[in-house]
N, C-alpha and C. Protein backbone atom coordinates (compact mmCIF):
# COMPACT_ATOMS: atom_id res chain seq x y z
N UNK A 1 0.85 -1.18 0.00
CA UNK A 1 0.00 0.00 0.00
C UNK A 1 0.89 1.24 0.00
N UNK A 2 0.58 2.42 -0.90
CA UNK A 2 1.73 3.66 -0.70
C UNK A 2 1.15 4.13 0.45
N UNK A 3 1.93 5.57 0.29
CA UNK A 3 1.72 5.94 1.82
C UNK A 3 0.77 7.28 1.17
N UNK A 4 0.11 7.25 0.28
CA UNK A 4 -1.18 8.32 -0.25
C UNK A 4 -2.26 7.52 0.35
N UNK A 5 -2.26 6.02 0.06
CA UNK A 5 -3.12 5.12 0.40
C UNK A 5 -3.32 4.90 2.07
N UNK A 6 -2.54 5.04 2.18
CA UNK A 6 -2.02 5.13 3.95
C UNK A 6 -2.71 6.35 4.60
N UNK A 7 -2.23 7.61 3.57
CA UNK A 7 -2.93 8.68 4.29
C UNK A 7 -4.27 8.86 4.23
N UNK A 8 -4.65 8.60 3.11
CA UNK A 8 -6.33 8.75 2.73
C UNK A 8 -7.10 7.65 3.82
N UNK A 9 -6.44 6.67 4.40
CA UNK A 9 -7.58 5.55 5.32
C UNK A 9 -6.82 6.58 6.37
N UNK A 10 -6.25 7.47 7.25
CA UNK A 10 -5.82 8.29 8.01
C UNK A 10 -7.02 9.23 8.32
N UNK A 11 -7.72 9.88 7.14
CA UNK A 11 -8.75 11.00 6.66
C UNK A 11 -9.85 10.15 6.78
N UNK A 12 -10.16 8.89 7.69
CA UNK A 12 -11.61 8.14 7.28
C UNK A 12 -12.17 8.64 8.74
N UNK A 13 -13.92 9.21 9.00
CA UNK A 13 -13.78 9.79 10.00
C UNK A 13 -14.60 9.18 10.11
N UNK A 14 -16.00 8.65 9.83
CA UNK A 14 -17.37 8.46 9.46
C UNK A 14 -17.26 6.74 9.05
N UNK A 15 -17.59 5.92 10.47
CA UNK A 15 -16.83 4.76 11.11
C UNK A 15 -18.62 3.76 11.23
N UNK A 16 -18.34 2.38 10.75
CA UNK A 16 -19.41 1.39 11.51
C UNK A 16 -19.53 1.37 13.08
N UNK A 17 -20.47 1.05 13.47
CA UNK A 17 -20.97 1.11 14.64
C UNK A 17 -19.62 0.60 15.89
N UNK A 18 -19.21 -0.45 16.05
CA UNK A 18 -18.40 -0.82 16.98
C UNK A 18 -17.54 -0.74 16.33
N UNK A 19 -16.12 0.22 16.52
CA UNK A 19 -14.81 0.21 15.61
C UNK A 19 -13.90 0.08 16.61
N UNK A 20 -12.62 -0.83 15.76
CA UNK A 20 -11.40 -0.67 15.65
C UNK A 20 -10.50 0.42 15.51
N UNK A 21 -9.33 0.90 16.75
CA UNK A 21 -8.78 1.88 16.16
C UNK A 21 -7.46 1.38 15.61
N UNK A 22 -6.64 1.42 14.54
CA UNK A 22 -5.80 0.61 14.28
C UNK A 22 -4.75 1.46 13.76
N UNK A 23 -3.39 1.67 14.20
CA UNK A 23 -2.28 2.82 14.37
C UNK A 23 -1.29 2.03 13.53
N UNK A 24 -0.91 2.92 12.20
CA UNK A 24 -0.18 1.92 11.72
C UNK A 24 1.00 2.83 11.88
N UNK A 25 2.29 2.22 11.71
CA UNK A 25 3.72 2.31 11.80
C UNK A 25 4.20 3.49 11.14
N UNK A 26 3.59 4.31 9.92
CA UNK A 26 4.05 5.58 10.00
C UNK A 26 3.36 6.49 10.56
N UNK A 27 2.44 6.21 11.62
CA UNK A 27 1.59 7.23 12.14
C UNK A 27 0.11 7.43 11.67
N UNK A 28 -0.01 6.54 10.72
CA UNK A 28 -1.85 7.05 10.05
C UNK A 28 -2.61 6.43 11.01
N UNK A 29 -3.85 6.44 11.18
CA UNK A 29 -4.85 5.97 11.67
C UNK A 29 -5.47 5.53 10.83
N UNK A 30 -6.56 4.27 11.03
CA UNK A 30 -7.65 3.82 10.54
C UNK A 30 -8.27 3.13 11.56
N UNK A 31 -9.68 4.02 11.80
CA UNK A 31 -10.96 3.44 12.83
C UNK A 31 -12.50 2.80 11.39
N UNK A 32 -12.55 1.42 11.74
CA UNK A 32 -13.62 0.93 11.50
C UNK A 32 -13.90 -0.51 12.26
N UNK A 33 -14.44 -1.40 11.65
CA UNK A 33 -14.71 -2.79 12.14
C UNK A 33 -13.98 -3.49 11.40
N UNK A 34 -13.05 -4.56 12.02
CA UNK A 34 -12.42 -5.59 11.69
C UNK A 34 -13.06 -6.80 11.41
N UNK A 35 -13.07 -7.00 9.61
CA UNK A 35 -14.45 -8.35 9.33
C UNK A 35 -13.41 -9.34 9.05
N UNK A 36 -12.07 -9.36 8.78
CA UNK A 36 -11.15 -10.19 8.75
C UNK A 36 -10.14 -10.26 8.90
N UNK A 37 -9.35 -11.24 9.16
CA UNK A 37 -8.26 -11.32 9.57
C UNK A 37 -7.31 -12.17 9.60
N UNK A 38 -5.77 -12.25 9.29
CA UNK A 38 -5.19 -13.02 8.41
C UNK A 38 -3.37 -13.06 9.02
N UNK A 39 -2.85 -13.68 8.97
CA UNK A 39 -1.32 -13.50 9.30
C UNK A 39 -0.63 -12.21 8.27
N UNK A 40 -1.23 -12.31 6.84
CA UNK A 40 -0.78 -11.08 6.65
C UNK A 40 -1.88 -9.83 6.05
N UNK A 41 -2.86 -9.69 6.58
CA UNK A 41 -3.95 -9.00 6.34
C UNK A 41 -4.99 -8.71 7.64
N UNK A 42 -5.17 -7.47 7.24
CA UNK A 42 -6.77 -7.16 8.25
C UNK A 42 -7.54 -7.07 7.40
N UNK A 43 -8.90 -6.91 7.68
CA UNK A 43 -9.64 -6.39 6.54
C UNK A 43 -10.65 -5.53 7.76
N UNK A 44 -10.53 -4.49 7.26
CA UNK A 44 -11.72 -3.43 8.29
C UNK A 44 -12.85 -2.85 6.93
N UNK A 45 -13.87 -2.75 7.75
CA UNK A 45 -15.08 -1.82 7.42
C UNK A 45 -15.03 -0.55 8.09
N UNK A 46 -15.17 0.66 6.63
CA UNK A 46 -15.44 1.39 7.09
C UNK A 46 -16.00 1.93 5.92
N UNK A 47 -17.08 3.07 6.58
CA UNK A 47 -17.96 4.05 6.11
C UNK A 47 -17.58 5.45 5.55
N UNK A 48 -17.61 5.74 3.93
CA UNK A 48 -16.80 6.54 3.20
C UNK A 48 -17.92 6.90 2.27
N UNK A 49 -18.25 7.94 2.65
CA UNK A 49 -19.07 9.08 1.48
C UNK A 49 -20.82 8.36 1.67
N UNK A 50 -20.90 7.71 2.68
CA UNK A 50 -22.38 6.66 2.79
C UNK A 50 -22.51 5.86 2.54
N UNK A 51 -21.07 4.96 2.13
CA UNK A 51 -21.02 3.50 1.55
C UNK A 51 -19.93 2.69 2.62
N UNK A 52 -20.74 1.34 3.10
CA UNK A 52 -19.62 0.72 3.73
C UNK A 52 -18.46 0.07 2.52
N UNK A 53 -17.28 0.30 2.82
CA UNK A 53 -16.12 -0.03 2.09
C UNK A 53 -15.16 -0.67 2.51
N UNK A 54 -14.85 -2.09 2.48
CA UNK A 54 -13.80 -3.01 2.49
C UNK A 54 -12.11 -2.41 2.58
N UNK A 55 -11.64 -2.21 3.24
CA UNK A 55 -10.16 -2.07 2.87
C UNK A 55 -9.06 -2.68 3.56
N UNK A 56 -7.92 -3.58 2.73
CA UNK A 56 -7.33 -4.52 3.51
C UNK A 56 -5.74 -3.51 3.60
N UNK A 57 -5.57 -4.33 5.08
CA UNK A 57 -4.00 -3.30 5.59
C UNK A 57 -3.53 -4.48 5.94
N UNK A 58 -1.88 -4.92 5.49
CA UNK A 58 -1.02 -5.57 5.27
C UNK A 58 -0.51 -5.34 6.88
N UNK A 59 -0.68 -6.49 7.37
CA UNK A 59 -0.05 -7.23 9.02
C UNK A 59 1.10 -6.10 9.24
N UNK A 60 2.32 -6.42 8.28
CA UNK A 60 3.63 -5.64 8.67
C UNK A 60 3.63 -4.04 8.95
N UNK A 61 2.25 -3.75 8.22
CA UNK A 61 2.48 -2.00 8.32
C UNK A 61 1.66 -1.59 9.63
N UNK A 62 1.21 -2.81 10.45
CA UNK A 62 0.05 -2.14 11.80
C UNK A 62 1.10 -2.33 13.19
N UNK A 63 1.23 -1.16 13.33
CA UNK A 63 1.77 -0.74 14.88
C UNK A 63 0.81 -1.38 15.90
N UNK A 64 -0.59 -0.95 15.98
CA UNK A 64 -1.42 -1.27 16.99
C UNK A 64 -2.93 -1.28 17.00
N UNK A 65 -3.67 -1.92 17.77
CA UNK A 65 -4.84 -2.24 17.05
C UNK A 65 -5.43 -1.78 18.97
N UNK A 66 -6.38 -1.18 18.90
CA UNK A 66 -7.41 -0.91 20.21
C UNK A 66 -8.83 -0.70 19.78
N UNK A 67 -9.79 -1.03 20.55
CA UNK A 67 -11.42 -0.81 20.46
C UNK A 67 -11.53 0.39 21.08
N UNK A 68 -12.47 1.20 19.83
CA UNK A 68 -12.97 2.29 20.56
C UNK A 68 -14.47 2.03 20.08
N UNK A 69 -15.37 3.25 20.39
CA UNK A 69 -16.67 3.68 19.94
C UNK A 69 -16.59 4.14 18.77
N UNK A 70 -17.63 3.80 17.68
CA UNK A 70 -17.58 4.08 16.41
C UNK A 70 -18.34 5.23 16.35
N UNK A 71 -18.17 6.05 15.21
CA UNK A 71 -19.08 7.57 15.05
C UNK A 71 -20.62 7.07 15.32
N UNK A 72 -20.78 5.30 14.52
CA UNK A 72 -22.83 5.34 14.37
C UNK A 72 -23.02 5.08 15.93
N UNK A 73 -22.12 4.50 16.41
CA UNK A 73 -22.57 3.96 17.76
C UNK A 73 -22.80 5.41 18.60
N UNK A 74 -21.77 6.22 18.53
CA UNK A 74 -21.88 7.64 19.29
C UNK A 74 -23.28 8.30 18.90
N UNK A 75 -23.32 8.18 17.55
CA UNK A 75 -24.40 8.76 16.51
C UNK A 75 -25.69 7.98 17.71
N UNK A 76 -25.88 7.27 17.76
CA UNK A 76 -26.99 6.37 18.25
C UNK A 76 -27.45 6.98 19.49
N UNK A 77 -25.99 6.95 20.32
CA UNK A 77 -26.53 7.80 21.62
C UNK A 77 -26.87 8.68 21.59
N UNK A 78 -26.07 10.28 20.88
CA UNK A 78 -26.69 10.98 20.73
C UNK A 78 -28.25 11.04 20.58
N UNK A 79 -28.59 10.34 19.35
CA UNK A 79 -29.84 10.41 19.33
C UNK A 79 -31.01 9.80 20.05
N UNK A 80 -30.51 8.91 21.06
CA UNK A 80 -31.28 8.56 21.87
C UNK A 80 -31.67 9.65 23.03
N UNK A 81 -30.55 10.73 23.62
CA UNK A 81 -30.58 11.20 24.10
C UNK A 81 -31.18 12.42 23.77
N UNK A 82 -31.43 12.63 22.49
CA UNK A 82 -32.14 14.12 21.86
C UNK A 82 -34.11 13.60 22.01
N UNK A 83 -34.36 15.08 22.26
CA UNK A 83 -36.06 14.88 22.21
C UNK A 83 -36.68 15.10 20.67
N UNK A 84 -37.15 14.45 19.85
CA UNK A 84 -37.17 14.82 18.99
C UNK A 84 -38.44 15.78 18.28
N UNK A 85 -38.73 16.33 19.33
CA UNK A 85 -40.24 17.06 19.66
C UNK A 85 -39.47 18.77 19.99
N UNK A 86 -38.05 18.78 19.79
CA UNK A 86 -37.73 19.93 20.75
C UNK A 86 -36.42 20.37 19.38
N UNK A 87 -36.60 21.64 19.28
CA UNK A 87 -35.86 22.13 18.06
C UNK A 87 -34.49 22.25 18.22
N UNK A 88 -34.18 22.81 19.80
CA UNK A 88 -32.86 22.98 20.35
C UNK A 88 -31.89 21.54 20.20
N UNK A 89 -32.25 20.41 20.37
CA UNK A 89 -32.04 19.26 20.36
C UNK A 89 -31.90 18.74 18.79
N UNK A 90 -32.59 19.22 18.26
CA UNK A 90 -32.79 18.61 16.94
C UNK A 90 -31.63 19.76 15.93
N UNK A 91 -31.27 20.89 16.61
CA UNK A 91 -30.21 21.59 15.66
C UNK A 91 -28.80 21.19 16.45
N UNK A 92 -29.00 20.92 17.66
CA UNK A 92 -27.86 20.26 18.34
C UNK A 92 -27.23 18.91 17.65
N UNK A 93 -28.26 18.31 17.34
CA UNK A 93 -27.80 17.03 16.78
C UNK A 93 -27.65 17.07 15.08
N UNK A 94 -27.84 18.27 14.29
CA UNK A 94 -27.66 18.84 13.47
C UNK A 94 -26.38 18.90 13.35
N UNK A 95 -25.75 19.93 14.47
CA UNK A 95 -24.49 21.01 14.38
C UNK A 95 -23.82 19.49 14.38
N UNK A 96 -23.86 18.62 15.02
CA UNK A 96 -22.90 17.48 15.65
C UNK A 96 -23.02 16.66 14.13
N UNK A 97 -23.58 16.29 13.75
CA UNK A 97 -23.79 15.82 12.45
C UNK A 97 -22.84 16.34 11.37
N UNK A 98 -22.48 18.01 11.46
CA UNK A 98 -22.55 18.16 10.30
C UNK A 98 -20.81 18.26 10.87
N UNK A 99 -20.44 18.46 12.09
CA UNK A 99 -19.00 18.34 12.33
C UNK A 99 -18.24 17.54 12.03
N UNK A 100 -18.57 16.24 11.79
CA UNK A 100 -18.46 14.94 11.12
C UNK A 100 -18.80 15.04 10.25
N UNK A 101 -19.05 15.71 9.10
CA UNK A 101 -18.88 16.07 7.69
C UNK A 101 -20.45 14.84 7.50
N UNK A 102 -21.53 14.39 8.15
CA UNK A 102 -22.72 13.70 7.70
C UNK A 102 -23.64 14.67 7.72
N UNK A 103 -23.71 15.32 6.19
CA UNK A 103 -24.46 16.47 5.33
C UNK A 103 -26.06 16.28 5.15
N UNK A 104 -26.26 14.38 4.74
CA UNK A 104 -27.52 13.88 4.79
C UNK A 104 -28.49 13.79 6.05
N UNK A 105 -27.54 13.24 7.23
CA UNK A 105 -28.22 13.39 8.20
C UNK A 105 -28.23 14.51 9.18
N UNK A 106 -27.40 15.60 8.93
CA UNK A 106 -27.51 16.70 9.52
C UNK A 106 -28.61 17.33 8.82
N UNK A 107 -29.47 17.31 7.39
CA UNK A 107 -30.09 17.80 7.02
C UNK A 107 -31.34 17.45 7.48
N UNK A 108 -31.20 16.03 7.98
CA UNK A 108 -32.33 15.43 8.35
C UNK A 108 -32.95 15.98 9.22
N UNK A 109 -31.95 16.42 10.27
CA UNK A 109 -32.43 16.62 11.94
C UNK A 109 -32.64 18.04 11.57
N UNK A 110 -32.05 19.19 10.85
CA UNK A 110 -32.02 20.77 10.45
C UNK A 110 -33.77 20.54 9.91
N UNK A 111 -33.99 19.94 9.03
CA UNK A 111 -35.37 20.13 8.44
C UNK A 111 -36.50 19.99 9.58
N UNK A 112 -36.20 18.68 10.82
CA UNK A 112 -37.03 18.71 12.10
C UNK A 112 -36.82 20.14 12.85
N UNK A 113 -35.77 20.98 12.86
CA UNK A 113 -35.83 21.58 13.99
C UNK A 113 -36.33 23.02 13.44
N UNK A 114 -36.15 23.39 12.37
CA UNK A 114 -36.72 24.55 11.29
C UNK A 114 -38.16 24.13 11.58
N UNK A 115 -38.66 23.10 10.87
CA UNK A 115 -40.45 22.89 11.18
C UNK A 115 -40.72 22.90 12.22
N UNK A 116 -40.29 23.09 13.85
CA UNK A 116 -40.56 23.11 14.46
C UNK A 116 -40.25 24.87 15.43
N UNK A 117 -39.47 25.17 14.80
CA UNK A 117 -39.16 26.45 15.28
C UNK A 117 -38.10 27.39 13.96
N UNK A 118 -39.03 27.99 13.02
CA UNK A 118 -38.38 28.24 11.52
C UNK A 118 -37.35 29.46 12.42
N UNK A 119 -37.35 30.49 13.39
CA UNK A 119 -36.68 31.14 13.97
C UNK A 119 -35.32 30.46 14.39
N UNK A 120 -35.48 29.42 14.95
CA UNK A 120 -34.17 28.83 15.76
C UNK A 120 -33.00 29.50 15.24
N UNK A 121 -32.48 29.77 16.27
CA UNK A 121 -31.24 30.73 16.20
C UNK A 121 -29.47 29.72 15.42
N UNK A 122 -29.38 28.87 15.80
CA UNK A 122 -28.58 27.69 15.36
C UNK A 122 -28.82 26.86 14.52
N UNK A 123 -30.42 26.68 14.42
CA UNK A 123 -30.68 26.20 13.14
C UNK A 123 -30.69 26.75 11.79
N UNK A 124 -31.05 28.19 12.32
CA UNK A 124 -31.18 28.99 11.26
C UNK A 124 -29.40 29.45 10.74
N UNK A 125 -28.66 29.81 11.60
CA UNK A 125 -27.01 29.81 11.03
C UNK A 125 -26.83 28.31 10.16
N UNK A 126 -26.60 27.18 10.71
CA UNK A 126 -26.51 26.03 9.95
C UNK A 126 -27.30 25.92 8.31
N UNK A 127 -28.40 26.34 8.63
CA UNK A 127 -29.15 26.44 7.45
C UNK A 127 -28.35 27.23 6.01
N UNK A 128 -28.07 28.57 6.54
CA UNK A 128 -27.16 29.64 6.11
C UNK A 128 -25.92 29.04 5.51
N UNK A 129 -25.26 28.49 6.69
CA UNK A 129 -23.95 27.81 6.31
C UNK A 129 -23.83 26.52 5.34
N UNK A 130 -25.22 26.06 5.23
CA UNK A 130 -25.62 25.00 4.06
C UNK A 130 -26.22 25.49 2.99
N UNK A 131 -26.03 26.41 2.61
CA UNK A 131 -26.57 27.00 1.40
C UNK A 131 -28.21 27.46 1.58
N UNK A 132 -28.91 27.28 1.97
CA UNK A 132 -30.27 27.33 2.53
C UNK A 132 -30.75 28.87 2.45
N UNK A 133 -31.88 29.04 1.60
CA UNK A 133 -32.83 30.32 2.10
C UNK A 133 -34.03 29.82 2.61
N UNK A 134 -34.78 30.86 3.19
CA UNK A 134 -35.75 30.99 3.41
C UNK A 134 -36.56 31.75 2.72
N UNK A 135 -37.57 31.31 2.75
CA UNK A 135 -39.26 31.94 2.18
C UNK A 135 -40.13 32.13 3.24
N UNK A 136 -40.15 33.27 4.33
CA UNK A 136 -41.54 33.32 4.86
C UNK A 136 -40.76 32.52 6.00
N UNK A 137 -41.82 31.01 6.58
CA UNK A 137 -41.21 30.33 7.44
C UNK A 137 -40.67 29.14 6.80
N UNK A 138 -40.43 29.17 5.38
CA UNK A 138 -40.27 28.04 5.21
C UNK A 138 -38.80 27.91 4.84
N UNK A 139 -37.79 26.96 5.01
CA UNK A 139 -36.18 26.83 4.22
C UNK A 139 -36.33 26.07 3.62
N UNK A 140 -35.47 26.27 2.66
CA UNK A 140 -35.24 25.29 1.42
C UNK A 140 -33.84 25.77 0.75
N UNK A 141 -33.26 23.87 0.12
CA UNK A 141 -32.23 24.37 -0.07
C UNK A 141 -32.23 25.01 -1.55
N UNK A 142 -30.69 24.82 -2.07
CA UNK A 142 -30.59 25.37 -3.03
C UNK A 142 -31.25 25.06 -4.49
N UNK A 143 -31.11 23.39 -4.23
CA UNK A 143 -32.11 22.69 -5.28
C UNK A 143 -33.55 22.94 -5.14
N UNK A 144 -34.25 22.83 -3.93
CA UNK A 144 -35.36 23.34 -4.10
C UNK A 144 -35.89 24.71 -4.66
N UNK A 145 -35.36 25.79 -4.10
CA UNK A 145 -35.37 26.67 -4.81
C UNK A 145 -35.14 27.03 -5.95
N UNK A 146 -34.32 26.42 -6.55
CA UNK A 146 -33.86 26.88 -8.19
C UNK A 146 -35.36 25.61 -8.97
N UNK A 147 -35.61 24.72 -8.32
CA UNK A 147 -36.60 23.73 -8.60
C UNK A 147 -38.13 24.36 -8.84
N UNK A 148 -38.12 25.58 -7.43
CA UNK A 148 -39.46 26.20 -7.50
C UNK A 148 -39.29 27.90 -8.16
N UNK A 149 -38.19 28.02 -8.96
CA UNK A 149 -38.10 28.95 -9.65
C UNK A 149 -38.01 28.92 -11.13
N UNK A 150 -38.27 27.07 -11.25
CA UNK A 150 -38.39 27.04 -13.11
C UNK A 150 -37.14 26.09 -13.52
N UNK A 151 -36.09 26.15 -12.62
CA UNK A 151 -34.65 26.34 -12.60
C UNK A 151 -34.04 24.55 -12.52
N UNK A 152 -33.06 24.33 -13.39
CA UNK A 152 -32.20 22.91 -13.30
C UNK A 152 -31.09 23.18 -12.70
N UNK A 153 -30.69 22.31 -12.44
CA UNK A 153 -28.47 22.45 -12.32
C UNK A 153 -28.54 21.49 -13.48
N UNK A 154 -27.86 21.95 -14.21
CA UNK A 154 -27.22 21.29 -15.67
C UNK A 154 -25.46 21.45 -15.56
N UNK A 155 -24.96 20.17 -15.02
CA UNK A 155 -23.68 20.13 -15.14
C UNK A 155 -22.76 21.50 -13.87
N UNK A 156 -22.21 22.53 -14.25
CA UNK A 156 -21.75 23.57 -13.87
C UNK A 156 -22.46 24.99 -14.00
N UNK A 157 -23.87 24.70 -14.76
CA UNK A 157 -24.63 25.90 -15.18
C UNK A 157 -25.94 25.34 -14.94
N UNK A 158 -27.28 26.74 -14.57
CA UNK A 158 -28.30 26.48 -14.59
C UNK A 158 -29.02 27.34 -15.65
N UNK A 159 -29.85 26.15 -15.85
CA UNK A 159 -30.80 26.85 -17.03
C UNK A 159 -32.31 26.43 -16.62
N UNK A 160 -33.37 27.46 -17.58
CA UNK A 160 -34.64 27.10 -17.53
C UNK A 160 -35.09 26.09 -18.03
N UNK A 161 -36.17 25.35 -17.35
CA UNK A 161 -36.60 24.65 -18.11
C UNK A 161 -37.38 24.65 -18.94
N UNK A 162 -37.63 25.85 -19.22
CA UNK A 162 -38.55 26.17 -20.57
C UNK A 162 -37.76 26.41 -21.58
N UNK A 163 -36.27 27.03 -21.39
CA UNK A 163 -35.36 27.19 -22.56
C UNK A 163 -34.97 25.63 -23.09
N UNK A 164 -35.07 24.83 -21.95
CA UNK A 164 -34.81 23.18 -22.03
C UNK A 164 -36.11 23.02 -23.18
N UNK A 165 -37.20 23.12 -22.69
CA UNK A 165 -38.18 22.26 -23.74
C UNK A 165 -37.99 23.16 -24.81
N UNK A 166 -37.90 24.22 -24.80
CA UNK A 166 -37.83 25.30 -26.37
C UNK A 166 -36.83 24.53 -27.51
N UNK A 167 -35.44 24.73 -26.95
CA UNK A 167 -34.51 24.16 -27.66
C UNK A 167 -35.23 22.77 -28.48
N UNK A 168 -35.72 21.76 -28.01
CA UNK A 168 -36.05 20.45 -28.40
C UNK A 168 -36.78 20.89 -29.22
N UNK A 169 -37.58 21.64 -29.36
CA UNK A 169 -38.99 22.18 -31.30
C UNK A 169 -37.65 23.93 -32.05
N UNK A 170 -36.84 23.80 -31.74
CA UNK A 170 -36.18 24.79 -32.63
C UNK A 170 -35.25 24.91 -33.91
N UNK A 171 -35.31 25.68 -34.27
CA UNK A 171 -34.07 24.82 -35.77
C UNK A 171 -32.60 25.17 -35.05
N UNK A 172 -31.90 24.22 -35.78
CA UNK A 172 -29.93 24.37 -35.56
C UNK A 172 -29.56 25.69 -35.04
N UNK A 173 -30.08 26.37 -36.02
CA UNK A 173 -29.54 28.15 -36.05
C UNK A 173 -29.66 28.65 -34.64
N UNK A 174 -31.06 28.47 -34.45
CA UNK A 174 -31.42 29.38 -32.92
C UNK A 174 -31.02 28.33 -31.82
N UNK A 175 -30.63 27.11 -31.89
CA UNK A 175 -29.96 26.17 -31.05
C UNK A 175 -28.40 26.76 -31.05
N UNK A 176 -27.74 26.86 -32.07
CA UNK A 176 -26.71 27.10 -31.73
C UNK A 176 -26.32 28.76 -31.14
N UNK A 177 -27.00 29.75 -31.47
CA UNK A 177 -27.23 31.01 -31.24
C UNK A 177 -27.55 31.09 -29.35
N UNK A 178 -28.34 29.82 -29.10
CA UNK A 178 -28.72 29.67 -27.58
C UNK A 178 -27.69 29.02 -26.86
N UNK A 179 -26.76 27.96 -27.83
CA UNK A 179 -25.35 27.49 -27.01
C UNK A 179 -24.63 28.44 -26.53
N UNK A 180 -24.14 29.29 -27.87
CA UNK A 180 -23.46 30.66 -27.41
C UNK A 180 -23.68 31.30 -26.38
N UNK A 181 -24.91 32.00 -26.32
CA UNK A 181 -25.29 32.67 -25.36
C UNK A 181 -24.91 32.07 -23.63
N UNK A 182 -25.54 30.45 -24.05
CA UNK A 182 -25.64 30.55 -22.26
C UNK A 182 -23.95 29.83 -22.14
N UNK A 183 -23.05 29.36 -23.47
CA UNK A 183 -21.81 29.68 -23.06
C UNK A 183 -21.24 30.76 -22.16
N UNK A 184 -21.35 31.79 -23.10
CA UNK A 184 -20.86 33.47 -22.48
C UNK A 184 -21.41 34.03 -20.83
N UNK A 185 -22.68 33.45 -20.39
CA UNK A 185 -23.21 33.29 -19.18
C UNK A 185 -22.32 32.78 -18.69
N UNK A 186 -22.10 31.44 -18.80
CA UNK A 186 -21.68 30.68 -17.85
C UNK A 186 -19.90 31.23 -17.70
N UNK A 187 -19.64 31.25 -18.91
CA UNK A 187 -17.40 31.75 -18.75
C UNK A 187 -17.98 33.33 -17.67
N UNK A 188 -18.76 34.40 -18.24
CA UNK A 188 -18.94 35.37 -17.40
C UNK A 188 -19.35 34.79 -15.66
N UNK A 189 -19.71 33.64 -15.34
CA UNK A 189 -20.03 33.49 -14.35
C UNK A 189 -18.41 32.76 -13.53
N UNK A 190 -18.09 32.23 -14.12
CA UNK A 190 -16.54 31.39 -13.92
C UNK A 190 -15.61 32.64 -13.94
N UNK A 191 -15.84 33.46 -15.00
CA UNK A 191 -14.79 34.58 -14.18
C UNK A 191 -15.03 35.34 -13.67
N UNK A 192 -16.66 36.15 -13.04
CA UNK A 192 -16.54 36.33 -11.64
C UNK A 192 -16.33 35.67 -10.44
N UNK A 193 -16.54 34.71 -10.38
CA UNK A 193 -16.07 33.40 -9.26
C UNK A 193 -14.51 33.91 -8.63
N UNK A 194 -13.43 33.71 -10.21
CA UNK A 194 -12.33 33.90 -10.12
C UNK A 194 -11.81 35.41 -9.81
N UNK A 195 -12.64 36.13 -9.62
CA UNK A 195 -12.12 37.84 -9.18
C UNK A 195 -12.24 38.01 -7.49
C-alpha cells in the first residue's frame, strides 16, 4: 500500500458502529470494524461518502490495534438522548452531524428543527452555512429553490426549463445562437467566481 493510500484511510472519519482503532507504523490511523483477519492481512469496514467499504492493511504496516466507539454507535446515543419534539435538540444534533462532515443526516435533523421552530437561532445559522434560504417560514435548499423557480443544475450551469423544452422544437440556427449565449453566461459566471 503507498503511503497516499495510507494517508487517505488516516482522513476516514465516518466509522461502523463498533470500531477498531488501528495505528499503523508511519503514524496514520484507521478506525472501522475488523471483518477479517489473516497473518498477513486485516480487513476493516469502514464508512466513506455513505457507503460501507472493504479495505485490507497488510499485518507488517500495523503498529497497533485498540477498540474504541464508532461515530454510528456515538451517533446512536446521541440520538437517543435528543427529544425529537424539541428544536434545540434537533439543531444540536444537526451542528454534531454536520461536524463529522454527515451532510444527509444533519439535514435530516435541520429540516425537524426549522419545522418546528423556523426562527431557531442555530438552526437557522446552519441552514445559512448550508446554502439554505428561506421563504416566509419556510427553508429550502438550493435545489429546491432553483426547482421552485423554473430552474435545473445542468452540469456547472443552470438553465430554464422552458429554454430546455424550447430548444427540443427549434431549428440548428437558434440552437446554436442559444449554445453561445448561455456559453458566455456561464465563462462570465466562472470569471466572476475567479475575481
Amino acid at each position: 500500500m503507498t503511503r497516499t493510500g495510507i494517508a487517505g484511510i488516516a482522513l476516514l472519519a465516518a466509522l461502523p458502529a463498533r470500531a477498531d482503532r488501528i495505528t499503523l507504523k508511519d503514524g496514520g490511523v484507521c478506525e472501522g470494524r475488523v471483518v477479517a483477519e489473516t497473518d498477513r492481512e486485516v480487513t476493516v469496514e469502514v464508512l466513506l461518502n455513505g457507503k460501507v467499504v472493504r479495505i485490507g492493511l497488510p499485518a507488517e504496516r500495523i503498529e497497533s490495534r485498540e477498540r474504541s466507539v464508532g461515530v454510528l454507535e456515538a451517533y446512536e446515543a446521541e440520538l437517543k438522548k435528543s427529544d425529537p419534539k424539541s428544536a434545540d435538540a434537533m439543531a444540536d444534533l444537526a451542528a454534531w452531524c454536520l461536524e463529522r462532515k454527515w451532510a444527509e443526516k444533519a439535514e435530516t435533523h435541520l429540516r425537524t428543527a426549522l419545522l418546528r421552530a423556523p426562527d431557531h437561532a442555530l438552526a437557522g445559522r446552519l441552514a445559512k452555512s448550508m446554502g439554505w434560504t428561506r421563504e416566509g417560514d419556510r427553508w429550502q435548499t438550493e435545489a429546491e429553490r432553483m426547482q421552485a423557480q423554473g430552474l435545473e443544475k445542468a452540469g456547472d450551469r443552470t438553465q430554464g426549463l422552458v429554454i430546455k423544452a424550447r430548444r427540443e422544437t427549434m431549428g440548428k440556427a437558434e440552437q446554436a445562437a442559444l449554445w453561445r449565449a448561455t456559453e458566455v453566461d456561464r465563462l462570465k459566471t466562472k470569471l466572476t467566481a475567479l475575481r
